[in-house]
C-alpha atoms as a PDB file:
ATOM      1  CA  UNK A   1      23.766  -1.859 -13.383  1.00  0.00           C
ATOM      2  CA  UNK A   2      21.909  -2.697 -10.228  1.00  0.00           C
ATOM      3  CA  UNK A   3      21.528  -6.193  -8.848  1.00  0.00           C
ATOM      4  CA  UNK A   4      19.370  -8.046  -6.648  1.00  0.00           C
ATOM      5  CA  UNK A   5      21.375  -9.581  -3.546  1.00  0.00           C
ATOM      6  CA  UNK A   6      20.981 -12.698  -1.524  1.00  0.00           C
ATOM      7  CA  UNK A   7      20.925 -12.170   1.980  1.00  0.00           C
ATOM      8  CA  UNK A   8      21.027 -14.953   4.441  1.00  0.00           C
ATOM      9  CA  UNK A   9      20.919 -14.026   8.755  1.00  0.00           C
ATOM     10  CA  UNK A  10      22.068 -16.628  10.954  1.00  0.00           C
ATOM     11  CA  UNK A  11      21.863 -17.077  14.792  1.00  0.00           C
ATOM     12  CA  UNK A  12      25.218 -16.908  16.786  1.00  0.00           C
ATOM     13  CA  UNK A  13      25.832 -17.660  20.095  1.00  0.00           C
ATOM     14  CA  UNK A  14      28.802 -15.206  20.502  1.00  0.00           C
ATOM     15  CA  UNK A  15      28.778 -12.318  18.319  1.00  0.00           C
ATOM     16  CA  UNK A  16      32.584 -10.991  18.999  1.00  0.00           C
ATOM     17  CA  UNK A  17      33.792 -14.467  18.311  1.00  0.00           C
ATOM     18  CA  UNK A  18      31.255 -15.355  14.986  1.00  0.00           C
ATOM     19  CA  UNK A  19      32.680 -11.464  13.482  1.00  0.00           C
ATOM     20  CA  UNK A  20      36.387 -12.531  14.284  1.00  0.00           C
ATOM     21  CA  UNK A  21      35.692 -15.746  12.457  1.00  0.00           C
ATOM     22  CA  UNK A  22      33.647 -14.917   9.442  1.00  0.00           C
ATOM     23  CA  UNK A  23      36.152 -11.959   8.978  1.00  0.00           C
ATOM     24  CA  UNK A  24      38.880 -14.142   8.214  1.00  0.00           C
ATOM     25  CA  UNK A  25      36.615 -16.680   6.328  1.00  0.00           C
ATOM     26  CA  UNK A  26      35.476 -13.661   4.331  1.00  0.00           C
ATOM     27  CA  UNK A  27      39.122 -11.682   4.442  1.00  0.00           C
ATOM     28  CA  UNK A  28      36.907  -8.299   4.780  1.00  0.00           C
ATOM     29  CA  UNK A  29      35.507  -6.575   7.624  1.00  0.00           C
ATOM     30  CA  UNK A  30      31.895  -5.931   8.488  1.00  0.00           C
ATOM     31  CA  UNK A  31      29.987  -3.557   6.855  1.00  0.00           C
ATOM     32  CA  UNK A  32      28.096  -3.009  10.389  1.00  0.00           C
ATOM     33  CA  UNK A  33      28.387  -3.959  13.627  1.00  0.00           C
ATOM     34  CA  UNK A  34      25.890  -3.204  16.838  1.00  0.00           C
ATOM     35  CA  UNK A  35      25.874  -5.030  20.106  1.00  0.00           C
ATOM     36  CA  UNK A  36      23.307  -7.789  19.075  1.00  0.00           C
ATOM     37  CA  UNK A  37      24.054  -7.690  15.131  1.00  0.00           C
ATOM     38  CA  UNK A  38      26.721  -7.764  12.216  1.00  0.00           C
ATOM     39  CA  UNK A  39      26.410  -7.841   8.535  1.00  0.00           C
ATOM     40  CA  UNK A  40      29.086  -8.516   5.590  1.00  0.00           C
ATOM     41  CA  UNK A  41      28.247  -7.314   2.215  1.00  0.00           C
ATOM     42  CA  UNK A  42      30.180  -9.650   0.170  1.00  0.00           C
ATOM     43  CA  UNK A  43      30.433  -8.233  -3.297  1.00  0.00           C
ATOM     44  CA  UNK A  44      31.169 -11.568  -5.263  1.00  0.00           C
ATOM     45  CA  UNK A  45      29.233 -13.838  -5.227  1.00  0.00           C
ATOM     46  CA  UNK A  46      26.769 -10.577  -4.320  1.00  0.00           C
ATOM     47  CA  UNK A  47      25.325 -11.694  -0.428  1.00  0.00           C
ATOM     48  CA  UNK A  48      24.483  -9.713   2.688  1.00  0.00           C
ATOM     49  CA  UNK A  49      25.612 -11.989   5.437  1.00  0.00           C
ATOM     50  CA  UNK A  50      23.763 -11.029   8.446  1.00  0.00           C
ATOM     51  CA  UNK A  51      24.222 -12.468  12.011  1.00  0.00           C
ATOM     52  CA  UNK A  52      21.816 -12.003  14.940  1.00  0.00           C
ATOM     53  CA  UNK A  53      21.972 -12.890  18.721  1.00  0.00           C
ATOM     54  CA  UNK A  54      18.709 -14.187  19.943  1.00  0.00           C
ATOM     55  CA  UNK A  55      18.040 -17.222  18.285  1.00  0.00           C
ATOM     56  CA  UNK A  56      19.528 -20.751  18.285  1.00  0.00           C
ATOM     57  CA  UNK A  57      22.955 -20.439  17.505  1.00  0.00           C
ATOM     58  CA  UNK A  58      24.588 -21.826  14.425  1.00  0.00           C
ATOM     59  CA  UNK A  59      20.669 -21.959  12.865  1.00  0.00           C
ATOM     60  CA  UNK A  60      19.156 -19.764   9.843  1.00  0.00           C
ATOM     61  CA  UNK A  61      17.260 -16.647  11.028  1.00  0.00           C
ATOM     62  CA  UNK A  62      15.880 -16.006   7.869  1.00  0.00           C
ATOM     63  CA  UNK A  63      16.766 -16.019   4.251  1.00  0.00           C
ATOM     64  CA  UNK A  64      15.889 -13.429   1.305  1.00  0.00           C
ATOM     65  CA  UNK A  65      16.749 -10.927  -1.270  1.00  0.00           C
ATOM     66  CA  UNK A  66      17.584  -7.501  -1.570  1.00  0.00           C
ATOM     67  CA  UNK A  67      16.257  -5.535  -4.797  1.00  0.00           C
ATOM     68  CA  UNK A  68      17.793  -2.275  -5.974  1.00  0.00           C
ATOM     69  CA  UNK A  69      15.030  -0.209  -5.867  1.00  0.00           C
ATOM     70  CA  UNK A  70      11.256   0.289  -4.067  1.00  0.00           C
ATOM     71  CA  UNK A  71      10.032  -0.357  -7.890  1.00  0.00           C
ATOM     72  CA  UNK A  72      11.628  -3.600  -8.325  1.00  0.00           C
ATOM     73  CA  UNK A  73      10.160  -4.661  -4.686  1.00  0.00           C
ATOM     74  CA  UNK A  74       6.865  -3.397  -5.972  1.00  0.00           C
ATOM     75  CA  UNK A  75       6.897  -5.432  -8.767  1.00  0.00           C
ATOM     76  CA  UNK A  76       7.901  -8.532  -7.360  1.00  0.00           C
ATOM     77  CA  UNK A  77       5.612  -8.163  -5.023  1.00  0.00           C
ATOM     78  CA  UNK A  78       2.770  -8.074  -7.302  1.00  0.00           C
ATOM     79  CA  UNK A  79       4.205 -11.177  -9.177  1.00  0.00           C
ATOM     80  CA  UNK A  80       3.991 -12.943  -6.055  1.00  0.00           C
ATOM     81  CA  UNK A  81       0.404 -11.714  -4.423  1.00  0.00           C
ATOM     82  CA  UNK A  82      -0.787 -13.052  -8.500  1.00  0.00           C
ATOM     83  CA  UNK A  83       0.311 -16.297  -7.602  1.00  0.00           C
ATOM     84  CA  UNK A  84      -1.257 -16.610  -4.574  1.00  0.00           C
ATOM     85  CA  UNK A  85       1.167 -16.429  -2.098  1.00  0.00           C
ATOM     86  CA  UNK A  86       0.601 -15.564   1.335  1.00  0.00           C
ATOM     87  CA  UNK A  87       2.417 -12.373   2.338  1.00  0.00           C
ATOM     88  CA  UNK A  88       3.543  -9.704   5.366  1.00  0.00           C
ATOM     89  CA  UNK A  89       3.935  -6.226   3.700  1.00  0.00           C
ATOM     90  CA  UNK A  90       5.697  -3.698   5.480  1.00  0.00           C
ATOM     91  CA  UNK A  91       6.990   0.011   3.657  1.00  0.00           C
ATOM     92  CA  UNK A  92       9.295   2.253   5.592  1.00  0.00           C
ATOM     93  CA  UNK A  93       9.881   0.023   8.661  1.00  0.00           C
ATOM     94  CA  UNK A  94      12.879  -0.337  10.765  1.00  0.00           C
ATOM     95  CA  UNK A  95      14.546  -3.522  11.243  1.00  0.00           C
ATOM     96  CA  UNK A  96      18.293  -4.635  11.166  1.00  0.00           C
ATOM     97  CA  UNK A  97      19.230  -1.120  11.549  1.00  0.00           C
ATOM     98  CA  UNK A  98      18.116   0.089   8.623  1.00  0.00           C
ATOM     99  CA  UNK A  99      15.275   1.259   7.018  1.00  0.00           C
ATOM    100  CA  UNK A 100      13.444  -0.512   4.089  1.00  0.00           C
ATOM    101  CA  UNK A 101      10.281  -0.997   2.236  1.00  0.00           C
ATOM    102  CA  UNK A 102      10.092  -5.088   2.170  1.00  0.00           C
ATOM    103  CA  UNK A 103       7.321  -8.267   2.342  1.00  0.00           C
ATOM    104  CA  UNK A 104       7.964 -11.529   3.922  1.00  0.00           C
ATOM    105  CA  UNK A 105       6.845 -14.823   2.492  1.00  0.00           C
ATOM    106  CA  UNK A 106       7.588 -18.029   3.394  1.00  0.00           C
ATOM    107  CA  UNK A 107       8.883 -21.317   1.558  1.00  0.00           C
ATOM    108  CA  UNK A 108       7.433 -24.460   1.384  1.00  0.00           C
ATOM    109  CA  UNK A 109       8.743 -25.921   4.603  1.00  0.00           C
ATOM    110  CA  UNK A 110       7.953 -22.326   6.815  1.00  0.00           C
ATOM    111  CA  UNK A 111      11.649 -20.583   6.213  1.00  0.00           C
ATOM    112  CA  UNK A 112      10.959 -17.025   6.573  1.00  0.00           C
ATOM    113  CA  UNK A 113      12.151 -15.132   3.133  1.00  0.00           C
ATOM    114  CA  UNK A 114      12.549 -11.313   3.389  1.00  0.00           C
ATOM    115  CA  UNK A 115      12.134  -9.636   0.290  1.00  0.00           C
ATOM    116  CA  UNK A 116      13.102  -5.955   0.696  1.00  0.00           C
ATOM    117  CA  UNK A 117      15.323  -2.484  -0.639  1.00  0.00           C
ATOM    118  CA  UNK A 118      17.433  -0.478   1.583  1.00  0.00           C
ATOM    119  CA  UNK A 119      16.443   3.081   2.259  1.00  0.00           C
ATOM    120  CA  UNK A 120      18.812   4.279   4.574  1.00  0.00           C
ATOM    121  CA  UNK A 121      21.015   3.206   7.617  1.00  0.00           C
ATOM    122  CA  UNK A 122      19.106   3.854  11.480  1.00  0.00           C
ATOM    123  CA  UNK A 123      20.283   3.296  14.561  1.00  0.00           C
ATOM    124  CA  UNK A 124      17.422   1.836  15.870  1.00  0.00           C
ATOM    125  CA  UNK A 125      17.820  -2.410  15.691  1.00  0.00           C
ATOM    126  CA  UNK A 126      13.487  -2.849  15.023  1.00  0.00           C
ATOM    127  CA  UNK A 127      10.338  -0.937  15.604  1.00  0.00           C
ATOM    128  CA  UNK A 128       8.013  -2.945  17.618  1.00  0.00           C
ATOM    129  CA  UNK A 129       5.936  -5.199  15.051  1.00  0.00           C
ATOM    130  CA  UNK A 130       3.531  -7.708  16.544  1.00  0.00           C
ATOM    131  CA  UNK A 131       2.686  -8.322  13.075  1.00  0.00           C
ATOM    132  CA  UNK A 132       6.392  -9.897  11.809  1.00  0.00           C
ATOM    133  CA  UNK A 133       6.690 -11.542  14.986  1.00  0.00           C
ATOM    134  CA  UNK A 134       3.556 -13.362  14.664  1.00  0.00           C
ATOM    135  CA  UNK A 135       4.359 -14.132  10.880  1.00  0.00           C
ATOM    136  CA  UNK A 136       7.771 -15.492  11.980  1.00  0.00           C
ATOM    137  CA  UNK A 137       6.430 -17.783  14.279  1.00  0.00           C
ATOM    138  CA  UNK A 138       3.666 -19.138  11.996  1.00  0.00           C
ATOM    139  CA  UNK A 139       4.145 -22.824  11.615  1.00  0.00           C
ATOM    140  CA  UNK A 140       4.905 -23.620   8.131  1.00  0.00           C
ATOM    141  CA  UNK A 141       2.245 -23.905   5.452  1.00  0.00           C
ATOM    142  CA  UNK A 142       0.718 -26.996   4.538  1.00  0.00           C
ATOM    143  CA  UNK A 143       2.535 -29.110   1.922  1.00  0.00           C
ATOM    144  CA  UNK A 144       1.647 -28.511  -1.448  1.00  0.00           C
ATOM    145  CA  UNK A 145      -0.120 -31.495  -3.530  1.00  0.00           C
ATOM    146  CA  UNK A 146       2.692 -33.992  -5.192  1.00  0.00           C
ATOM    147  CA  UNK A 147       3.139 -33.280  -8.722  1.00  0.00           C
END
Protein backbone atom coordinates (compact mmCIF):
# COMPACT_ATOMS: atom_id res chain seq x y z
CA UNK A 1 0.00 0.00 0.00
CA UNK A 2 1.00 3.49 -0.96
CA UNK A 3 1.76 6.24 1.52
CA UNK A 4 1.86 9.83 1.67
CA UNK A 5 5.50 11.17 2.66
CA UNK A 6 6.71 14.14 4.59
CA UNK A 7 9.20 16.04 2.93
CA UNK A 8 11.06 18.80 4.58
CA UNK A 9 14.10 21.03 2.28
CA UNK A 10 16.50 22.88 4.22
CA UNK A 11 19.13 25.55 3.26
CA UNK A 12 22.89 24.54 3.59
CA UNK A 13 25.71 26.51 3.35
CA UNK A 14 28.04 23.69 2.07
CA UNK A 15 26.43 21.00 0.26
CA UNK A 16 29.54 18.36 0.16
CA UNK A 17 29.91 18.84 3.86
CA UNK A 18 25.76 18.86 4.89
CA UNK A 19 25.63 15.18 2.46
CA UNK A 20 28.78 13.82 4.39
CA UNK A 21 27.00 14.70 7.59
CA UNK A 22 23.41 13.78 7.18
CA UNK A 23 24.78 10.49 5.59
CA UNK A 24 26.13 9.33 8.69
CA UNK A 25 23.22 10.85 10.78
CA UNK A 26 20.97 8.92 8.41
CA UNK A 27 23.56 5.72 7.88
CA UNK A 28 22.25 5.71 4.04
CA UNK A 29 23.32 7.50 1.10
CA UNK A 30 21.44 10.01 -0.99
CA UNK A 31 18.93 9.10 -3.18
CA UNK A 32 20.16 12.18 -5.49
CA UNK A 33 22.71 14.41 -5.64
CA UNK A 34 23.29 17.58 -8.23
CA UNK A 35 25.66 20.45 -7.73
CA UNK A 36 23.15 22.77 -5.84
CA UNK A 37 20.82 19.86 -4.35
CA UNK A 38 20.57 16.44 -2.40
CA UNK A 39 17.69 14.44 -1.20
CA UNK A 40 17.42 11.28 1.29
CA UNK A 41 14.40 9.20 1.09
CA UNK A 42 14.28 7.85 4.48
CA UNK A 43 11.94 4.91 4.49
CA UNK A 44 11.05 4.85 8.33
CA UNK A 45 9.75 7.19 9.65
CA UNK A 46 8.68 7.75 5.64
CA UNK A 47 10.50 11.55 4.82
CA UNK A 48 12.15 13.03 1.75
CA UNK A 49 14.93 15.06 3.21
CA UNK A 50 15.82 17.60 0.73
CA UNK A 51 18.72 20.16 0.95
CA UNK A 52 19.17 23.24 -1.26
CA UNK A 53 22.01 25.85 -1.70
CA UNK A 54 20.64 29.29 -2.08
CA UNK A 55 19.00 30.16 0.91
CA UNK A 56 20.06 30.90 4.52
CA UNK A 57 21.87 28.10 5.67
CA UNK A 58 20.78 25.86 8.48
CA UNK A 59 16.94 27.47 7.79
CA UNK A 60 13.70 25.56 6.36
CA UNK A 61 13.22 25.99 2.57
CA UNK A 62 9.98 24.65 2.60
CA UNK A 63 7.98 21.90 4.13
CA UNK A 64 5.23 19.44 2.54
CA UNK A 65 3.95 16.13 1.50
CA UNK A 66 4.29 13.78 -1.12
CA UNK A 67 1.03 11.73 -2.22
CA UNK A 68 1.22 8.48 -4.16
CA UNK A 69 -0.63 9.32 -6.95
CA UNK A 70 -1.95 12.57 -9.28
CA UNK A 71 -5.55 11.34 -7.85
CA UNK A 72 -4.74 11.62 -4.31
CA UNK A 73 -3.12 15.26 -5.10
CA UNK A 74 -6.33 15.97 -6.90
CA UNK A 75 -8.32 15.24 -4.17
CA UNK A 76 -6.58 16.93 -1.57
CA UNK A 77 -6.48 19.63 -3.46
CA UNK A 78 -10.10 20.01 -3.75
CA UNK A 79 -10.43 19.45 0.10
CA UNK A 80 -8.32 22.32 0.53
CA UNK A 81 -9.63 25.00 -2.32
CA UNK A 82 -13.39 23.93 -0.19
CA UNK A 83 -11.96 25.33 2.74
CA UNK A 84 -10.85 28.31 1.46
CA UNK A 85 -7.39 28.18 1.30
CA UNK A 86 -5.31 30.20 -0.81
CA UNK A 87 -3.35 28.13 -3.33
CA UNK A 88 -0.40 27.97 -6.30
CA UNK A 89 -1.36 25.04 -8.66
CA UNK A 90 1.13 23.79 -10.88
CA UNK A 91 0.68 20.09 -13.08
CA UNK A 92 3.66 18.72 -14.91
CA UNK A 93 6.29 21.27 -13.79
CA UNK A 94 9.89 20.81 -13.15
CA UNK A 95 11.41 21.57 -9.95
CA UNK A 96 13.95 19.67 -7.67
CA UNK A 97 14.85 17.62 -10.56
CA UNK A 98 11.96 15.98 -11.02
CA UNK A 99 8.83 16.26 -12.48
CA UNK A 100 5.46 16.50 -10.57
CA UNK A 101 1.94 17.62 -10.60
CA UNK A 102 1.79 19.66 -7.05
CA UNK A 103 0.02 23.05 -5.26
CA UNK A 104 1.62 25.15 -2.71
CA UNK A 105 -0.16 26.58 0.28
CA UNK A 106 1.03 28.18 3.05
CA UNK A 107 0.62 27.82 6.99
CA UNK A 108 -0.49 30.14 9.32
CA UNK A 109 2.76 31.96 9.97
CA UNK A 110 3.78 32.08 5.80
CA UNK A 111 5.89 28.53 5.73
CA UNK A 112 5.65 27.48 2.25
CA UNK A 113 3.98 23.74 2.15
CA UNK A 114 4.41 21.81 -1.15
CA UNK A 115 1.88 19.40 -1.73
CA UNK A 116 2.81 17.27 -4.77
CA UNK A 117 3.36 13.38 -6.61
CA UNK A 118 6.41 12.43 -8.39
CA UNK A 119 6.19 11.76 -12.08
CA UNK A 120 9.49 11.08 -13.11
CA UNK A 121 13.22 12.04 -12.43
CA UNK A 122 14.68 15.28 -14.95
CA UNK A 123 17.73 16.66 -15.09
CA UNK A 124 16.70 19.97 -15.22
CA UNK A 125 16.88 21.64 -11.30
CA UNK A 126 13.40 24.21 -12.17
CA UNK A 127 11.63 25.65 -15.12
CA UNK A 128 11.49 29.30 -14.82
CA UNK A 129 8.21 30.15 -12.69
CA UNK A 130 7.64 33.78 -11.81
CA UNK A 131 4.56 32.52 -10.39
CA UNK A 132 6.22 30.15 -7.32
CA UNK A 133 8.73 32.67 -6.84
CA UNK A 134 6.34 35.34 -6.20
CA UNK A 135 4.17 32.90 -3.99
CA UNK A 136 7.34 32.05 -2.00
CA UNK A 137 8.08 35.39 -1.21
CA UNK A 138 4.53 36.42 -0.20
CA UNK A 139 4.61 37.64 3.33
CA UNK A 140 2.63 35.43 5.45
CA UNK A 141 -1.14 35.64 5.70
CA UNK A 142 -2.84 37.54 8.20
CA UNK A 143 -3.45 35.81 11.55
CA UNK A 144 -6.50 34.05 11.85
CA UNK A 145 -9.21 35.34 14.57
CA UNK A 146 -8.45 33.74 18.28
CA UNK A 147 -10.69 30.98 18.99
Amino acid sequence: MAHNTFHVALYVDDLEAAIARYTKLLGQEPAKVRHDYAKFEIADPPVILSLNTGGEPGTVSHLGIRYPSTGDVASEKVRVKNAAVEMLEQQGTTCCYAKGDKFWVRDADGMPWEMYTLLADAEAETAADPTLRRFLDQQAPAAAEPR
